[in-house]
Protein backbone atom coordinates (compact mmCIF):
# COMPACT_ATOMS: atom_id res chain seq x y z
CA UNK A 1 80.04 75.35 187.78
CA UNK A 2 76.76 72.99 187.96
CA UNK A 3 73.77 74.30 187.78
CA UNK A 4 70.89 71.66 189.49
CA UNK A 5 67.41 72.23 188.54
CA UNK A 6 64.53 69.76 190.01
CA UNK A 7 63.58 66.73 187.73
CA UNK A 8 66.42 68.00 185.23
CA UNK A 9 70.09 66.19 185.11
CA UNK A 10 72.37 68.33 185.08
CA UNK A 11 74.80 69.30 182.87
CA UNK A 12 78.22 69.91 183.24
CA UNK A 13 79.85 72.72 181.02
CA UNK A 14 82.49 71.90 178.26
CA UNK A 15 85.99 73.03 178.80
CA UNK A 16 87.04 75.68 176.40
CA UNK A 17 88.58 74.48 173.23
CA UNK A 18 92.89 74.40 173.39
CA UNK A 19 93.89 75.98 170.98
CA UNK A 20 96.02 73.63 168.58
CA UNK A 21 99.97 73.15 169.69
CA UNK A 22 101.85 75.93 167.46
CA UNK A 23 103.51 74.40 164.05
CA UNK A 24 106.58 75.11 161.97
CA UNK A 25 106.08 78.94 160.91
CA UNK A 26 105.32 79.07 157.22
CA UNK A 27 107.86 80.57 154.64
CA UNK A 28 106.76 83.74 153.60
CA UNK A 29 106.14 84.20 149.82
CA UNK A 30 108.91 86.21 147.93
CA UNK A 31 107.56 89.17 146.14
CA UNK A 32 107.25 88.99 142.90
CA UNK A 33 109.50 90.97 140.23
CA UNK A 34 107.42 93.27 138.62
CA UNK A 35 109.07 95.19 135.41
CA UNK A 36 109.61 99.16 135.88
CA UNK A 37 106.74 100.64 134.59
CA UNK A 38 106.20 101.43 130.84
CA UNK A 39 109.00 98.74 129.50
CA UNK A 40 106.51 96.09 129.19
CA UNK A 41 105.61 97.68 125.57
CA UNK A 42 109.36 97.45 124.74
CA UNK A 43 109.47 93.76 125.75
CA UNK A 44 107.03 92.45 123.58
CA UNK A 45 107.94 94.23 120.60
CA UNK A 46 111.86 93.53 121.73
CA UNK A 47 111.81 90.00 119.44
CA UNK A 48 110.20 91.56 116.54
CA UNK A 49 113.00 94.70 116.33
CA UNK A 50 115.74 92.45 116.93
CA UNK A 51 114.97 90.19 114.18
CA UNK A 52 114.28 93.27 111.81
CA UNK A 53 117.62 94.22 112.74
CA UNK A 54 119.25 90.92 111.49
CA UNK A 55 117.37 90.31 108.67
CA UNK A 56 117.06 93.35 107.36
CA UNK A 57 119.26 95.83 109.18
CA UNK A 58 122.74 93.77 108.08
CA UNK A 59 121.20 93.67 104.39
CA UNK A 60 120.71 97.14 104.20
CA UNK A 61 124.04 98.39 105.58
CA UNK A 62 125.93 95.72 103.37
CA UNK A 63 124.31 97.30 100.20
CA UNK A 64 125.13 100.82 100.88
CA UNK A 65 128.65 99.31 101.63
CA UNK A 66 128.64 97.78 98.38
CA UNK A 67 126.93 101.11 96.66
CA UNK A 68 130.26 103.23 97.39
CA UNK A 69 132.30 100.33 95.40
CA UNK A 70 133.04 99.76 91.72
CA UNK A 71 131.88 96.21 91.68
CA UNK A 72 132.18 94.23 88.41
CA UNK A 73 132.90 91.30 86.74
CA UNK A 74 137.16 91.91 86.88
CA UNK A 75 136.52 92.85 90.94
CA UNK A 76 134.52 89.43 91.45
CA UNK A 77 136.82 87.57 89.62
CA UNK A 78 139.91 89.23 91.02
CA UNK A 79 138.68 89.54 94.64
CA UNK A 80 139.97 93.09 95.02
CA UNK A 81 137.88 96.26 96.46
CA UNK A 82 137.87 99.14 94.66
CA UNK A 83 136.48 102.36 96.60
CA UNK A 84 134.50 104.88 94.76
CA UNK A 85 133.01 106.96 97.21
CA UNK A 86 129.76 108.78 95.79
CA UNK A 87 131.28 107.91 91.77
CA UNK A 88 128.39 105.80 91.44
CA UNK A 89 125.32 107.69 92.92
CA UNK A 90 126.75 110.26 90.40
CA UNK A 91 126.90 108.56 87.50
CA UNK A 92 123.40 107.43 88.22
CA UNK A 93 122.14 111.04 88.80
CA UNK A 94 123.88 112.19 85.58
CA UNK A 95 122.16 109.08 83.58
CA UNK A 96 119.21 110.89 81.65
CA UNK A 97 117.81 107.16 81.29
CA UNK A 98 117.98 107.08 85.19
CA UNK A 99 115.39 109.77 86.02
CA UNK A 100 113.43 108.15 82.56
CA UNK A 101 113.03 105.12 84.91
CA UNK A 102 112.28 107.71 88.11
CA UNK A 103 109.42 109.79 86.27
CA UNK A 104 108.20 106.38 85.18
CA UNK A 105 107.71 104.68 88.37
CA UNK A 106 106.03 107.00 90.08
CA UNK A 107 103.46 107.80 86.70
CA UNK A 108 103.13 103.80 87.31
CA UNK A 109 102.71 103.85 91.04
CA UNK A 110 100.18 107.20 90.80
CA UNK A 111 98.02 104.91 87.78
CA UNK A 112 97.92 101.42 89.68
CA UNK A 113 97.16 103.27 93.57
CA UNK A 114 93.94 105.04 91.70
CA UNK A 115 93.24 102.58 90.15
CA UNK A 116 93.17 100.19 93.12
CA UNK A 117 91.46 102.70 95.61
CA UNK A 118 88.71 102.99 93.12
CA UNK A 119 87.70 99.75 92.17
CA UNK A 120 88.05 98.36 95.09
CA UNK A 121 86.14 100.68 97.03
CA UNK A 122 82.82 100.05 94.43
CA UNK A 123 83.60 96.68 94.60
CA UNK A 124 83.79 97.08 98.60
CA UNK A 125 80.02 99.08 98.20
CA UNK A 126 78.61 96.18 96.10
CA UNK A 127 79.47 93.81 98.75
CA UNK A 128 77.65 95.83 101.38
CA UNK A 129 74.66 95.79 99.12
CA UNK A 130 74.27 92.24 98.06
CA UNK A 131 72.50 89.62 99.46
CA UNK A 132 74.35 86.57 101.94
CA UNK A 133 74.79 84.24 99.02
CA UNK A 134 75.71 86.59 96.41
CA UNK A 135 78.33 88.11 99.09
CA UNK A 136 79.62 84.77 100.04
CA UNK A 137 80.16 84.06 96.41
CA UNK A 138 81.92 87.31 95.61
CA UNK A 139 84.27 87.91 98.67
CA UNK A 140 85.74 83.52 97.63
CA UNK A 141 86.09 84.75 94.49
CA UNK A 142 88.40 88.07 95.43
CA UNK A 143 89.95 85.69 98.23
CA UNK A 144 91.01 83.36 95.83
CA UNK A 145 92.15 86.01 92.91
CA UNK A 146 94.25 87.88 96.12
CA UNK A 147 96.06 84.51 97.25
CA UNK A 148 97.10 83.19 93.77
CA UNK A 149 100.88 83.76 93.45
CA UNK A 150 102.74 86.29 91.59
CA UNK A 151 104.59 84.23 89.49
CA UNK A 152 101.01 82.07 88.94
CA UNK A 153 99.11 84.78 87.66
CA UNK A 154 101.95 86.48 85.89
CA UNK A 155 102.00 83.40 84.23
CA UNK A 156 98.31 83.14 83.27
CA UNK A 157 98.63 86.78 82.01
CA UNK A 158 101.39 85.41 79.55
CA UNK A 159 99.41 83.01 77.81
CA UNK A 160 96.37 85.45 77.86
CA UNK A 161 97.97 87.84 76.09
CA UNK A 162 100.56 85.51 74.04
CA UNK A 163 101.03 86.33 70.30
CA UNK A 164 100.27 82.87 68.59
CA UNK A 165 97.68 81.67 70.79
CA UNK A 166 96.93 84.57 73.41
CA UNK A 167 93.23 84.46 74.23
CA UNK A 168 93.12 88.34 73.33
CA UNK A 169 94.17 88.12 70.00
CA UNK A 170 91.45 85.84 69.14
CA UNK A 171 88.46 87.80 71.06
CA UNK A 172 89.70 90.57 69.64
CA UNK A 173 89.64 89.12 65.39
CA UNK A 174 85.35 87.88 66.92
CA UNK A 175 85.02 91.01 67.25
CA UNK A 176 85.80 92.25 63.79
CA UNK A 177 88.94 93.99 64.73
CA UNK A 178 91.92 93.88 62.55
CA UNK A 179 95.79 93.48 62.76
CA UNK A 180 95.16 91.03 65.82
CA UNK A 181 96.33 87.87 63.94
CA UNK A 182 99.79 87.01 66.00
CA UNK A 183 99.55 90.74 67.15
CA UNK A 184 102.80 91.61 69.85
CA UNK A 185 100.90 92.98 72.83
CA UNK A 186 104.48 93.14 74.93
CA UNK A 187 106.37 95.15 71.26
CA UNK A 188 106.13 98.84 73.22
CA UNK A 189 106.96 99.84 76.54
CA UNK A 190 103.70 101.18 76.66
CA UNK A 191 101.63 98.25 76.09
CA UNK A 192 103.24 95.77 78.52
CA UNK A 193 103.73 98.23 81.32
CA UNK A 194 99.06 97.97 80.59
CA UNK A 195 99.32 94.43 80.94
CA UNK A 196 101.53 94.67 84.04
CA UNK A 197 98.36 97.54 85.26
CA UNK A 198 96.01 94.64 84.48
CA UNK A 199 97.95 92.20 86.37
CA UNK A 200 98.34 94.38 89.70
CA UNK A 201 95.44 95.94 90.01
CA UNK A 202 93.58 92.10 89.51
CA UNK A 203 95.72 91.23 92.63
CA UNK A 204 95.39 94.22 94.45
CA UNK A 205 92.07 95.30 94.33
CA UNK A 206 90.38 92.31 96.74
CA UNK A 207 92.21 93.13 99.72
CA UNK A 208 91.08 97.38 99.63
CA UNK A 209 87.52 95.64 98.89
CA UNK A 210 87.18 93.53 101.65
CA UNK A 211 88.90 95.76 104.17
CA UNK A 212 86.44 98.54 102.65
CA UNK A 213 83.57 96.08 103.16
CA UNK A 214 84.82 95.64 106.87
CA UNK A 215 84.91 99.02 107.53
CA UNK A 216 81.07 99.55 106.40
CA UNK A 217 79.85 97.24 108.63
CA UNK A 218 81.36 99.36 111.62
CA UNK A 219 78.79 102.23 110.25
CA UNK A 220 75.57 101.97 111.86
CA UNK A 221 72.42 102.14 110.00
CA UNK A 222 70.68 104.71 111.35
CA UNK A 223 73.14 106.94 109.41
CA UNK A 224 72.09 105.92 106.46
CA UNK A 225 68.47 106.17 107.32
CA UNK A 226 69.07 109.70 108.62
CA UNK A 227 70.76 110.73 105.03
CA UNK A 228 67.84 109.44 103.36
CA UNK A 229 65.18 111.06 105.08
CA UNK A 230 67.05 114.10 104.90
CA UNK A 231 66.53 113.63 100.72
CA UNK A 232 70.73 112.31 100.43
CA UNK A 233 71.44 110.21 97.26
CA UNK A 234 74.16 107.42 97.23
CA UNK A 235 76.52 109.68 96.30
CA UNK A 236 76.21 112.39 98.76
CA UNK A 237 75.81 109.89 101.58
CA UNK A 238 79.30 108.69 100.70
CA UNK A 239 80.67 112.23 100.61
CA UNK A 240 79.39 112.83 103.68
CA UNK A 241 78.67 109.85 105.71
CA UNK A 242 81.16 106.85 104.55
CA UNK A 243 84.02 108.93 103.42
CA UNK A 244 84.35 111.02 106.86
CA UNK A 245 83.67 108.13 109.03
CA UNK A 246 85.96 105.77 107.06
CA UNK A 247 88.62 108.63 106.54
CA UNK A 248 91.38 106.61 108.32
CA UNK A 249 90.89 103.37 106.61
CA UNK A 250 91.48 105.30 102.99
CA UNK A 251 94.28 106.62 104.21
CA UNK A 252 96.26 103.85 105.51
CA UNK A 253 95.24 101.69 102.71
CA UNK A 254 96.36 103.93 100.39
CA UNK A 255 99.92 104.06 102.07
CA UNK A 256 100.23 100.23 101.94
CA UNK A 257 99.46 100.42 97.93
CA UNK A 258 101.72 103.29 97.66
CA UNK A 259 104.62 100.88 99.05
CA UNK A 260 102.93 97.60 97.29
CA UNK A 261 102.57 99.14 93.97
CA UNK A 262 105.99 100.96 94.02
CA UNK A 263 108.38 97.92 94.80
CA UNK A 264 106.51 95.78 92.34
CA UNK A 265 108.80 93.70 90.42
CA UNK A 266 107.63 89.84 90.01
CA UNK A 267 104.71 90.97 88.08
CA UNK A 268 107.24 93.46 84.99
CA UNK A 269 109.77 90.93 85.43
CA UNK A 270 107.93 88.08 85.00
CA UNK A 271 106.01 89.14 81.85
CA UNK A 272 108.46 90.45 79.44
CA UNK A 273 111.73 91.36 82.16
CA UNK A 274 111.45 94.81 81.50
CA UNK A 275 111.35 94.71 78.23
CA UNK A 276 111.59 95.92 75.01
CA UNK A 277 114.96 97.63 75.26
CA UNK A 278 114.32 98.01 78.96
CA UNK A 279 111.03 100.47 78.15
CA UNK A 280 108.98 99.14 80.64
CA UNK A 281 111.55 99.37 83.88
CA UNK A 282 110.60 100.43 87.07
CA UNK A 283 113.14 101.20 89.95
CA UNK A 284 113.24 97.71 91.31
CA UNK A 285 113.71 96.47 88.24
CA UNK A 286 116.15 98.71 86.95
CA UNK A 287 118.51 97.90 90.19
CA UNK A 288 118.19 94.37 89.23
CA UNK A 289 118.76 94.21 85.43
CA UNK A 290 121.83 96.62 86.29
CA UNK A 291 123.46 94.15 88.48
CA UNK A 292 122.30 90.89 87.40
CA UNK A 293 122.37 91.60 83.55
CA UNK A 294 124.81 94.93 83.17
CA UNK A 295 127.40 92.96 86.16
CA UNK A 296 127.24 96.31 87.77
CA UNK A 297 126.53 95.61 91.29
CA UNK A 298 128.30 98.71 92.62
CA UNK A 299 125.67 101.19 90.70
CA UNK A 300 122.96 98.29 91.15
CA UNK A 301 123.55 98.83 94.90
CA UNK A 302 123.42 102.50 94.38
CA UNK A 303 119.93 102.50 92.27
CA UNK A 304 118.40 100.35 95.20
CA UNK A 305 119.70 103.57 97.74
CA UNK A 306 118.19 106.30 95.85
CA UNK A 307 114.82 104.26 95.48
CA UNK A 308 114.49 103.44 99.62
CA UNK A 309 115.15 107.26 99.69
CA UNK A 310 112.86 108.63 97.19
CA UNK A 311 110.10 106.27 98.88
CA UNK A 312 111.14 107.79 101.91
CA UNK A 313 110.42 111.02 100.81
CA UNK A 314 107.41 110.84 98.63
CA UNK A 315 105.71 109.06 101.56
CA UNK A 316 107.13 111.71 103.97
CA UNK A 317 104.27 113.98 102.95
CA UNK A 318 101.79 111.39 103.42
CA UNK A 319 102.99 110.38 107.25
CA UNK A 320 102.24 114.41 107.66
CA UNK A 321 98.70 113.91 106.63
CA UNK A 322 98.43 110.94 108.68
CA UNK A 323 100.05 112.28 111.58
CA UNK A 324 97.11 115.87 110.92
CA UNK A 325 94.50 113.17 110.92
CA UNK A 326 95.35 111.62 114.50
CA UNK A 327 96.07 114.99 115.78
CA UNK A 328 92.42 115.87 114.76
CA UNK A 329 91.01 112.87 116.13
């Protein structure tokens, strides 16, 4: 159609656009796979259990194999297998110097864990209180006295507390003290099971102090304001203010140095191999010097059972109380 209007040229209308000639029809897309829901969990943590299983799992199983064997020098040497059953777990719980080394562990374990949760909690306040620099300075310092190696500071330990020239023998003849001149510090069972204290608790005590430190800065101020206005001192406002907010951090910490302190054996072994006359064994060591030392790997094997299972049940009451502490949560 034209419309014609005077003086004006007129225009003719455009044709509709064609729409364009139809192309190849496009593949649809394939739907994806999804995983059923819930197992994606089990797939990530899939690698990690498998390779517990091998490395660990296979270990395990092949010492309490070996546990129900009499396994000595003659069976090495001859290649034979000699079954015992439970002859060896029994001899062990019949050994009077067995539950010596039992009652001892855990009197270790109970000394080091308090010892640990202590210091490095005040060492965890200081840090909260000092200035940047001073802070900076300290936490390098506990960072560098947690990453030295066992066998390192074990070492260092030695010479510290050597008899000829042990740096505490002679600080302790400046200050006026006798019977220090070549004095044995490692002569009792007593004395180097101390040293071994020392050791651990010098290694141990920077990583509950900067976790502890960690934790405080999740506390807001206005807590601590509050307690102090309300008349608090520093030690109620931990009672009531650090400990109950912090609560879970003291008690997984504590289960870690329950299991870190326990299966020490670098640090004993390493400064005077459980020595004197075996005085200042723990479990792990005891399992060791049996089958290393004594050739008795069957009742070696056995020792190393009994200790996964007493762990297993002193920390048995201590999942309860971590298990109350979610539920209340």
């Amino acid at each position: 159609m034209t419309v014609q209007t005077e003086g004006v040229t007129p225009v003719a209308e455009e044709p509709p656009p064609r729409d364009p000639a139809p192309g190849p029809a496009e593949p649809s897309p394939r739907p994806r796979r999804s995983l059923p829901s819930g197992w994606l969990p089990y797939v990530l943590i899939g690698p990690a259990v498998v390779a517990l299983a091998v490395f660990l799992g296979y270990p395990l199983i092949r010492n309490v194999i070996v546990s129900l064997q009499q396994l000595g020098r003659i069976e090495m040497i001859s290649r034979t297998t000699v079954w015992t059953g439970l002859g060896n777990y029994t001899e062990l719980l019949q050994d009077d110097m067995f539950w010596t080394v039992v009652a001892r562990t855990f009197v270790f374990m109970a000394v080091n864990v308090v010892l640990i949760m202590v210091f490095g909690t005040l060492i965890g306040l200081l840090l909260n209180r000092l200035g940047k620099k001073m802070r900076m300075v300290l936490s390098i310092s506990l960072v560098l006295a947690w990453a030295m190696p066992i066998v390192a500071s074990a070492t260092v330990f030695r010479w510290l507390f050597d008899t000829q020239f042990g740096v505490m023998n002679w600080v302790m003849r400046s200050l006026g003290f006798e019977g220090y001149d070549q004095h044995n510090w490692f002569d009792t069972g007593f004395s180097t099971l101390a040293i071994v204290t020392l050791l651990i608790v010098w290694a141990s005590v920077p990583f509950v102090a900067l976790n502890m430190y960690a934790g405080l800065t999740t506390i807001s101020g206005e807590l601590y304001e509050a307690a102090r206005m309300d008349g608090a001192s520093n030690a109620r406002i931990f009672r009531s203010v650090v400990f109950p907010m912090l609560k879970p951090f003291f008690l997984i910490t504590t289960f870690l140095e329950i299991i870190w302190v326990f299966k020490a054996f670098a640090q004993i072994y390493a400064l005077n191999a459980g020595g004197p006359n075996r005085e200042s064994e723990t479990l792990p060591v005891f399992a060791y010097v049996e089958g290393m030392s004594q050739m008795q790997f069957g009742v070696a094997a056995a020792a190393s059972v009994l200790t996964i299972l007493l762990l297993m049940i002193a920390m048995s009451f201590y999942f309860r109380l971590i298990l109350k502490q979610e539920d209340e949560q």
